[in-house]
N, C-alpha and C. Protein backbone atom coordinates (compact mmCIF):
# COMPACT_ATOMS: atom_id res chain seq x y z
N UNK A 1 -32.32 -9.93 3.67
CA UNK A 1 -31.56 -8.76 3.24
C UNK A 1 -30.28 -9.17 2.53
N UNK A 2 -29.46 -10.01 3.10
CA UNK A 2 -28.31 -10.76 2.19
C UNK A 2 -28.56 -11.11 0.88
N UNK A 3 -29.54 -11.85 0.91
CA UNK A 3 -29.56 -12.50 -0.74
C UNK A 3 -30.29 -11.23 -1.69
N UNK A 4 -30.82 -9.71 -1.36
CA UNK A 4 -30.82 -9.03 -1.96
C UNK A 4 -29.91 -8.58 -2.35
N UNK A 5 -28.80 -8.01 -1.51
CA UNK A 5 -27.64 -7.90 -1.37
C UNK A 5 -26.84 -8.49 -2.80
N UNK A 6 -26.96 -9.98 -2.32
CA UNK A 6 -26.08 -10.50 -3.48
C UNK A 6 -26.62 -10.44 -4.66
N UNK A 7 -27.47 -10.36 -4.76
CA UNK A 7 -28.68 -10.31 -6.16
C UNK A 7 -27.71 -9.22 -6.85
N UNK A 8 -28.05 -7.99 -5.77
CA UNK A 8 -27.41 -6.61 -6.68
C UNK A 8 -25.88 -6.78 -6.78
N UNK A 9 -25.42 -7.12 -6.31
CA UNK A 9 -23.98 -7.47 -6.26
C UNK A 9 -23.69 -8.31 -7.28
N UNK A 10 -23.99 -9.42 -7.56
CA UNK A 10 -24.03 -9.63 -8.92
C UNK A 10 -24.62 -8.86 -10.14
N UNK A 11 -25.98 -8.26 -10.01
CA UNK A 11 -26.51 -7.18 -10.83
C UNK A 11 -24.79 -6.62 -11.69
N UNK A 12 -24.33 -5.69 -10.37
CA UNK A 12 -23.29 -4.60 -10.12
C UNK A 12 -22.43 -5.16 -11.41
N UNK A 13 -21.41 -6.51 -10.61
CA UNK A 13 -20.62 -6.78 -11.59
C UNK A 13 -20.71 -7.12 -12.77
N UNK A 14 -22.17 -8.20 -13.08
CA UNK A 14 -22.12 -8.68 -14.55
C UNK A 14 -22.68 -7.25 -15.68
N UNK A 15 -23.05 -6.33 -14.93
CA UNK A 15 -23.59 -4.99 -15.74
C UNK A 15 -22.59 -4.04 -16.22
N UNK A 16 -21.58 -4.10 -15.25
CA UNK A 16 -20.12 -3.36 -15.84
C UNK A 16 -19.23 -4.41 -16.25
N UNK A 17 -19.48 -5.38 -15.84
CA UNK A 17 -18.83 -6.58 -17.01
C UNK A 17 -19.25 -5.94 -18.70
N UNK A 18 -20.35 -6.18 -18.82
CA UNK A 18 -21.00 -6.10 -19.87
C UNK A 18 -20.84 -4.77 -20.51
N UNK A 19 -20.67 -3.08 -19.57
CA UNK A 19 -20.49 -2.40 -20.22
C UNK A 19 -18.71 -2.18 -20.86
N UNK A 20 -17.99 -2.97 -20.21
CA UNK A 20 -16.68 -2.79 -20.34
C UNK A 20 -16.25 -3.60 -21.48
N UNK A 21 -16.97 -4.66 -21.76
CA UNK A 21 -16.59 -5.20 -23.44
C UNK A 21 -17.20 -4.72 -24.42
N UNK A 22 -18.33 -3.30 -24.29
CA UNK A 22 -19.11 -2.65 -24.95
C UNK A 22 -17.31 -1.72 -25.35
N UNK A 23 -16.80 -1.33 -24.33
CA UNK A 23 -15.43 -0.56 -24.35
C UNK A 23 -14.71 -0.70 -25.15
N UNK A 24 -14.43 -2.30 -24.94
CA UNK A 24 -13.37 -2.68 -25.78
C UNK A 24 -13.45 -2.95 -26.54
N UNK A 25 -14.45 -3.20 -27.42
CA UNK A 25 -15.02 -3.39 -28.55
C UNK A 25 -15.38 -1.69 -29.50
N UNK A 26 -14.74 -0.94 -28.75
CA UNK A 26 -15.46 0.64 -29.43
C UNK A 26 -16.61 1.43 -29.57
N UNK A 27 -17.56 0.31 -28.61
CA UNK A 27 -19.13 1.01 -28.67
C UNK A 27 -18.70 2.26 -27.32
N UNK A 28 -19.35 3.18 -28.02
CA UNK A 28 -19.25 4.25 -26.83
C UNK A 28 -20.35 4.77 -26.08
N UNK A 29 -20.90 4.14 -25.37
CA UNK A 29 -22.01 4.07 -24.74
C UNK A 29 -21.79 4.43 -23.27
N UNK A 30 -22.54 4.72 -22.35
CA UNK A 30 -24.18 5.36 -22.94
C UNK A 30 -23.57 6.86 -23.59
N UNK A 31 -22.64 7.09 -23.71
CA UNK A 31 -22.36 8.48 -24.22
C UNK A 31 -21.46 8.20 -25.59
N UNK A 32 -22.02 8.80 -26.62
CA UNK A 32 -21.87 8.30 -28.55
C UNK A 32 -20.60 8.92 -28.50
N UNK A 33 -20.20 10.36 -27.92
CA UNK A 33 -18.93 10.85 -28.49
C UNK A 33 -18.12 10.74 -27.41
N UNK A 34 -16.34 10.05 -27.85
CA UNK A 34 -15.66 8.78 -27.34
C UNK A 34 -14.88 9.97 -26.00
N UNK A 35 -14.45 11.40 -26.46
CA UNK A 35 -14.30 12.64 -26.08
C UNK A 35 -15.07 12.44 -24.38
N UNK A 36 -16.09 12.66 -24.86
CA UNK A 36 -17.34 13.19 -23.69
C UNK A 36 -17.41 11.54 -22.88
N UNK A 37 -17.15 10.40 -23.21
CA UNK A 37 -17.12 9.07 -22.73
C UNK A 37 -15.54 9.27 -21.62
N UNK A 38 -14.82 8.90 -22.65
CA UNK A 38 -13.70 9.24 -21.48
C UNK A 38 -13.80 10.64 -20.33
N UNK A 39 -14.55 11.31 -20.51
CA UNK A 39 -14.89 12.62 -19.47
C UNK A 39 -15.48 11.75 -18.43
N UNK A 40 -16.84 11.13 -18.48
CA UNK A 40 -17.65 10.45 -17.88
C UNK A 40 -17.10 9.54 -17.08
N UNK A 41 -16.34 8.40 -17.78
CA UNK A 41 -15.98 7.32 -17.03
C UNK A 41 -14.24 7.40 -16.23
N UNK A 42 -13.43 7.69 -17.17
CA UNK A 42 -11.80 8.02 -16.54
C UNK A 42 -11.86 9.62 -16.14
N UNK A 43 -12.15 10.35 -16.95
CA UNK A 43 -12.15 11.87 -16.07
C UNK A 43 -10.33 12.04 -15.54
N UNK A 44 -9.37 11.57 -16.02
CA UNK A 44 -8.20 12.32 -15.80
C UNK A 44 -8.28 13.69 -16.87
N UNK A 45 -7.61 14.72 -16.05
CA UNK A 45 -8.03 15.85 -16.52
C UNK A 45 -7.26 15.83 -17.99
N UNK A 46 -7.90 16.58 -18.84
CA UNK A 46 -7.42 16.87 -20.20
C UNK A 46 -7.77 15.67 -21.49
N UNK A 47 -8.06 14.23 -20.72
CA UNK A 47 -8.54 13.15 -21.20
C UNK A 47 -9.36 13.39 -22.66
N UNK A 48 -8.86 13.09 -23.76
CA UNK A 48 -9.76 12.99 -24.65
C UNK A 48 -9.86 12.15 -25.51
N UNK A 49 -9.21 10.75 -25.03
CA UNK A 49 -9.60 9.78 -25.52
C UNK A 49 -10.25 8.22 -24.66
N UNK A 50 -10.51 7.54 -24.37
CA UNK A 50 -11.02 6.17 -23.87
C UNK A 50 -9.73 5.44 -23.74
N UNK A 51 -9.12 4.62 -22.96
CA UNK A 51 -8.16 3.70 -22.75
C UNK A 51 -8.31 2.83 -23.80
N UNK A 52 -7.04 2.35 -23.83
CA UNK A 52 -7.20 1.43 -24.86
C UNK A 52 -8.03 0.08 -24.62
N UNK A 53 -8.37 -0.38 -25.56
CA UNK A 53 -9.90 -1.73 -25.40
C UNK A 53 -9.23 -2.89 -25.00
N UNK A 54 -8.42 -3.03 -24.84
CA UNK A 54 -7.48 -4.35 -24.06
C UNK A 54 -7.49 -4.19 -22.62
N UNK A 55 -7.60 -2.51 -22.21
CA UNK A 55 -7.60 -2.22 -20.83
C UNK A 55 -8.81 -2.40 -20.42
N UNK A 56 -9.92 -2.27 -21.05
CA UNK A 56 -11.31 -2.34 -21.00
C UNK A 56 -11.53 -3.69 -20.98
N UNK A 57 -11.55 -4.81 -22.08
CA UNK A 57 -11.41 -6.15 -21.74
C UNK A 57 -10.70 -6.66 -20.79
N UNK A 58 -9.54 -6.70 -20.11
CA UNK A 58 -8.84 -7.09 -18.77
C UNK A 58 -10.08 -6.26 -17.88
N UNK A 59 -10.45 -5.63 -17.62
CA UNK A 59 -11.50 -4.72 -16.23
C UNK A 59 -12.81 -5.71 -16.36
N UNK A 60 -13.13 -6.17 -17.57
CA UNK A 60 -14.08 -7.35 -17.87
C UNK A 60 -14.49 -7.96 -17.71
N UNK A 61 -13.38 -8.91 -17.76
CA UNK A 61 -12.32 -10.14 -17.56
C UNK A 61 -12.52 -10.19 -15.53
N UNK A 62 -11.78 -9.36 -15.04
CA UNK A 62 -11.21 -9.11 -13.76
C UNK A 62 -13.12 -9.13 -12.93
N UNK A 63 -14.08 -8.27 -13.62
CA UNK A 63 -15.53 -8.27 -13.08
C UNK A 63 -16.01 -9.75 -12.99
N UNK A 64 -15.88 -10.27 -14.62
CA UNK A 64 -16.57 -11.79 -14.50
C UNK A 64 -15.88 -12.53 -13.56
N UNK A 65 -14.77 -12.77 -13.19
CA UNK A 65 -14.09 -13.41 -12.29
C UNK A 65 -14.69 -13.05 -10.69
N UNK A 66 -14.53 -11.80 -10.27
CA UNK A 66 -15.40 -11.81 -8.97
C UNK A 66 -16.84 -12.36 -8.61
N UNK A 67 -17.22 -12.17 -9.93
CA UNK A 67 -18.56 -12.92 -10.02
C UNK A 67 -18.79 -14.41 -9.53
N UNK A 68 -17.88 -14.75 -10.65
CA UNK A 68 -17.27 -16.11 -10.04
C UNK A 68 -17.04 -16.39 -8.88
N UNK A 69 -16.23 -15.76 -7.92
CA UNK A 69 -16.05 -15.71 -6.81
C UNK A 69 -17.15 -15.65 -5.74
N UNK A 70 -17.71 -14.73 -5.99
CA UNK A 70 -18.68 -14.21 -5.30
C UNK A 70 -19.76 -15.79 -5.64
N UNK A 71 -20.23 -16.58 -7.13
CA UNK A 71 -21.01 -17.70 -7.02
C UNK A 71 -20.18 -18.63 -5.91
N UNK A 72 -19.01 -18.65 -6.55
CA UNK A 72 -18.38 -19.65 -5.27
C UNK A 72 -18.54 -19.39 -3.86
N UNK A 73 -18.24 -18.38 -3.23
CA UNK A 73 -18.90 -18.22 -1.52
C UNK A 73 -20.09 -18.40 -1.42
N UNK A 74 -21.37 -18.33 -2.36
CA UNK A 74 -22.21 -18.43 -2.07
C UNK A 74 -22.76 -19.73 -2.37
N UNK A 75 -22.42 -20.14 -3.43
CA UNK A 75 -23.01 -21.79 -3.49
C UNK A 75 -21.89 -22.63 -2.79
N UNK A 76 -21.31 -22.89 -2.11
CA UNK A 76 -19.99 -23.34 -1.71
C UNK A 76 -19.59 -24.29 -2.84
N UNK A 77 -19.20 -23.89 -3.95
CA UNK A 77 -19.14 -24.69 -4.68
C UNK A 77 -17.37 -25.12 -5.04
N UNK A 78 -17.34 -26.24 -5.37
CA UNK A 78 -16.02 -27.26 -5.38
C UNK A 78 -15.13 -26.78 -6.23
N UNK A 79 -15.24 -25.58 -6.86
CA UNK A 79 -14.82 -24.93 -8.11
C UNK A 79 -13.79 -24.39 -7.70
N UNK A 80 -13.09 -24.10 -6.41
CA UNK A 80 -11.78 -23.69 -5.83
C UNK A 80 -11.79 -24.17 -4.31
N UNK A 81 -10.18 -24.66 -3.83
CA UNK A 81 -11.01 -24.49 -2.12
C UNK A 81 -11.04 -23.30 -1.81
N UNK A 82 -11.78 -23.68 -0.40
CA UNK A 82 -12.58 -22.44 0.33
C UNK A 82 -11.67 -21.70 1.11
N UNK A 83 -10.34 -22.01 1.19
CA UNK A 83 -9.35 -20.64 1.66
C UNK A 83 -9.02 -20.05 0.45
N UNK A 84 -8.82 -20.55 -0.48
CA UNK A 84 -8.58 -19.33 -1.81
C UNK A 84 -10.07 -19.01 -2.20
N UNK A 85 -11.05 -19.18 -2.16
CA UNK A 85 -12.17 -18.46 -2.38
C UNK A 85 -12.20 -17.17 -1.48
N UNK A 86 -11.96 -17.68 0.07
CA UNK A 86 -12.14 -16.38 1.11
C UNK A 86 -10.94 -15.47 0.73
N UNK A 87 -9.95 -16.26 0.78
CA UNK A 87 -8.67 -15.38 0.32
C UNK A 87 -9.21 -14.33 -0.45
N UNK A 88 -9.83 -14.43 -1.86
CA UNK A 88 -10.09 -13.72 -3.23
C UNK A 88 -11.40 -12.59 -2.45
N UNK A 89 -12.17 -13.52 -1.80
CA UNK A 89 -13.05 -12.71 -1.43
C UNK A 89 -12.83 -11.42 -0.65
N UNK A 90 -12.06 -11.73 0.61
CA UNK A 90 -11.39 -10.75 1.32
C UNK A 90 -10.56 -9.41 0.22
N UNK A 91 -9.98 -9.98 -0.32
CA UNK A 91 -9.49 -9.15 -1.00
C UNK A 91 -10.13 -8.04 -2.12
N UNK A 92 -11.08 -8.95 -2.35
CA UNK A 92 -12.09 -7.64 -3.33
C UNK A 92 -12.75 -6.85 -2.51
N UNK A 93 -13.44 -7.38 -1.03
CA UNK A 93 -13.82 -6.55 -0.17
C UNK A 93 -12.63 -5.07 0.11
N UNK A 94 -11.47 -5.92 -0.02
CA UNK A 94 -10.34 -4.36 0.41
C UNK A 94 -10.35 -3.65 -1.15
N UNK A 95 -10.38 -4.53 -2.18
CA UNK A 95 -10.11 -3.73 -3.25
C UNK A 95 -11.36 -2.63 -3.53
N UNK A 96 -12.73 -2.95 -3.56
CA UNK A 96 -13.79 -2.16 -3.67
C UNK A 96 -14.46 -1.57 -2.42
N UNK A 97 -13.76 -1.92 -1.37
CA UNK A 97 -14.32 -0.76 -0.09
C UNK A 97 -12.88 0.38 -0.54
N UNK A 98 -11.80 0.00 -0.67
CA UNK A 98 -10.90 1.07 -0.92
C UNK A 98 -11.71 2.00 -2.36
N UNK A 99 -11.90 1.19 -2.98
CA UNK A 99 -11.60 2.24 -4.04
C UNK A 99 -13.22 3.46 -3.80
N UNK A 100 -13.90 2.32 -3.13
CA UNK A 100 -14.90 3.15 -2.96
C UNK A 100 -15.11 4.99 -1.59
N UNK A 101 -13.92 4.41 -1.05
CA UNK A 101 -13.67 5.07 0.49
C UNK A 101 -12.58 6.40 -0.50
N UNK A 102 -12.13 6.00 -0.92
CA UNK A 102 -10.48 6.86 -1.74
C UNK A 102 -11.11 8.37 -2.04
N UNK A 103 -12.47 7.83 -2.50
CA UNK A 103 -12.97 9.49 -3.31
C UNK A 103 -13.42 10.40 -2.68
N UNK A 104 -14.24 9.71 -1.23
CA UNK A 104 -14.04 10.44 -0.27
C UNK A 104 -13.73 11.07 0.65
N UNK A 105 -12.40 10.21 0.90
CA UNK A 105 -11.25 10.69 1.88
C UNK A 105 -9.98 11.59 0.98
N UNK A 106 -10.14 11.57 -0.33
CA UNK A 106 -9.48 12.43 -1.06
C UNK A 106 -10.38 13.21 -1.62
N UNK A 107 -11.13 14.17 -1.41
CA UNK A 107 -12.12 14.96 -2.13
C UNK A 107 -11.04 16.12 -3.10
N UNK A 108 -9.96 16.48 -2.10
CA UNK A 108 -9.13 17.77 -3.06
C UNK A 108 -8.55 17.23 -4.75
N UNK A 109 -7.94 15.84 -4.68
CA UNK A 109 -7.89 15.08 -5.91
C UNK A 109 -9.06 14.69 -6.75
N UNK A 110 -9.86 14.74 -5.90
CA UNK A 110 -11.94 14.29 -7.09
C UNK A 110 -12.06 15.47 -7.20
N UNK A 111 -11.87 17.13 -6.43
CA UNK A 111 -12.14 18.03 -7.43
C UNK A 111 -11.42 18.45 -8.80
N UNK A 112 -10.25 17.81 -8.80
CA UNK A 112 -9.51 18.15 -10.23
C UNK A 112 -9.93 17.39 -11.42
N UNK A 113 -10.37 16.10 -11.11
CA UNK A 113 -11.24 15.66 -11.98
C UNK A 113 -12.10 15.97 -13.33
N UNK A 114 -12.14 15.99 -14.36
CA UNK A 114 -12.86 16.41 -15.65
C UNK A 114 -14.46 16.39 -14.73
N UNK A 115 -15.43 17.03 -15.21
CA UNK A 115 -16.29 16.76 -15.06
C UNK A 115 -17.00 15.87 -16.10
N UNK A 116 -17.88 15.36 -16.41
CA UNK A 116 -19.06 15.00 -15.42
C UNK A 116 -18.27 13.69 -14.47
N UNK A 117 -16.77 13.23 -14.33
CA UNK A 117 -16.26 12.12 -13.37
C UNK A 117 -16.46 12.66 -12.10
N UNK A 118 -16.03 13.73 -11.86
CA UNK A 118 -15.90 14.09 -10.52
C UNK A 118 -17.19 13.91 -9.74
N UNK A 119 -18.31 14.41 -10.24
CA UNK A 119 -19.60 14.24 -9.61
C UNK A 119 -19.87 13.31 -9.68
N UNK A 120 -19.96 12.25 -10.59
CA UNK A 120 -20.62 11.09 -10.64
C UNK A 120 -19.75 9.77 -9.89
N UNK A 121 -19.04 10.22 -9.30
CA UNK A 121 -17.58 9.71 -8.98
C UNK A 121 -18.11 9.70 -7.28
N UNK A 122 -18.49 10.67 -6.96
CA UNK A 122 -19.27 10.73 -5.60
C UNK A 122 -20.53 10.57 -5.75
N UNK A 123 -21.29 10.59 -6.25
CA UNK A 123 -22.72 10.15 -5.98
C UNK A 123 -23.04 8.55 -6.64
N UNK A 124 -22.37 7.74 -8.01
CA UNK A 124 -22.45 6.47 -8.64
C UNK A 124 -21.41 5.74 -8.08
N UNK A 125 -20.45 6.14 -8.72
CA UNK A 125 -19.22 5.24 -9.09
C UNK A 125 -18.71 4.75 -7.40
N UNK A 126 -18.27 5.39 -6.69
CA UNK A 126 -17.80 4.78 -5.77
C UNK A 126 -19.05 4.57 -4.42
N UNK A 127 -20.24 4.88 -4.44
CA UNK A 127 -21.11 4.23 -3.86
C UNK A 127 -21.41 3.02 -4.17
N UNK A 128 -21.16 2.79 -5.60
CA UNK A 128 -21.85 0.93 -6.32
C UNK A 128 -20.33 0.36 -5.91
N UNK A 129 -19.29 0.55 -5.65
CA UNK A 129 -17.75 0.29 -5.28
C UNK A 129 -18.12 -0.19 -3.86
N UNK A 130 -18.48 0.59 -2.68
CA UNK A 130 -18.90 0.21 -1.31
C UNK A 130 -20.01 -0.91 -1.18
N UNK A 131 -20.94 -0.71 -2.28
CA UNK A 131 -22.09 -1.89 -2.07
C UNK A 131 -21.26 -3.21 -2.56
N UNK A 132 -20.76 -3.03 -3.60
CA UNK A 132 -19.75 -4.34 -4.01
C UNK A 132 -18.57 -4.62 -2.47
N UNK A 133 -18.40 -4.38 -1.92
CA UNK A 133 -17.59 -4.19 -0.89
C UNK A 133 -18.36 -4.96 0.35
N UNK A 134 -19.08 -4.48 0.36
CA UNK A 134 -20.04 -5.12 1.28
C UNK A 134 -21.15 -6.24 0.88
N UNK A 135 -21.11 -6.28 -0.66
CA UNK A 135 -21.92 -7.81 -0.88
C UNK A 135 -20.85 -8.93 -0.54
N UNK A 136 -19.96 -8.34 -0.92
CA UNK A 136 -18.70 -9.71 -0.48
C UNK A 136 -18.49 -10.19 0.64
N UNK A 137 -18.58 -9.23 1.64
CA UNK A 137 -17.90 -9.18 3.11
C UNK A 137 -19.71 -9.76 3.79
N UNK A 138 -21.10 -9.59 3.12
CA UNK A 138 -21.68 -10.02 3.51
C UNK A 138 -21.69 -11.52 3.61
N UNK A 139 -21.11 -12.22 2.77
CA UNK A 139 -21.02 -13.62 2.06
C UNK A 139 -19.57 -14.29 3.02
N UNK A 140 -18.75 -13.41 3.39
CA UNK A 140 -17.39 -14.19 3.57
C UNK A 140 -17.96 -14.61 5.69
């Protein structure tokens, strides 16, 4: 069950790795108009544009690196020591169990939300946030 776990857990990150330099680069995917994209993915209300693509490349950037992390706990590999690996690790576990826990323990702030964020915000976004949360904490 673990090494499925990590399978998708890597899946997770290198897939929004990948869609987030789609970002920063200006492809507006999976949704063509940039309007209805920023609805989807940021959803602050009134939003009608996409962050800027530097913010999108750093979120990238920040995915491939856990990745990293996440190869390092799992291959124990010599590529950092193993208290700053757990260190990093621990910490993405708090960063993506929080962010994943936030939307549900704040539901009155996810209803103000643009739609389609708000919904997909509870049923995608911060469920793949908890599984990332727990591929880590499976590994540490």
């Amino acid at each position: 069950m673990q090494t499925i776990l990590v399978i998708l857990t890597y899946a997770i990150l290198i897939g929004a790795a990948g869609v987030h330099v789609l970002w920063a680069l200006g492809v507006w995917w999976p949704v063509r108009d940039e309007a209805a994209l920023a609805r989807t993915v940021v959803g602050e209300p009134g939003i009608t544009q996409m962050p800027p693509g530097w913010a999108a490349g750093l979120v990238a950037i920040a995915l491939l690196i856990a990745a990293l992390v996440l190869f390092g706990l799992t291959k124990g590999s010599a590529m950092a020591p193993s208290w700053l690996l757990n260190t990093m690790g621990w910490g993405l576990v708090a960063v993506f169990g929080l962010r994943g826990l936030i939307s549900y323990l704040f539901l009155s702030r996810a209803r103000r939300m643009e739609e389609p964020f708000a919904r997909l915000n509870l049923i995608f976004y911060s469920p793949l946030c908890l599984i990332l949360a727990l591929g880590f904490w499976s590994v540490l």
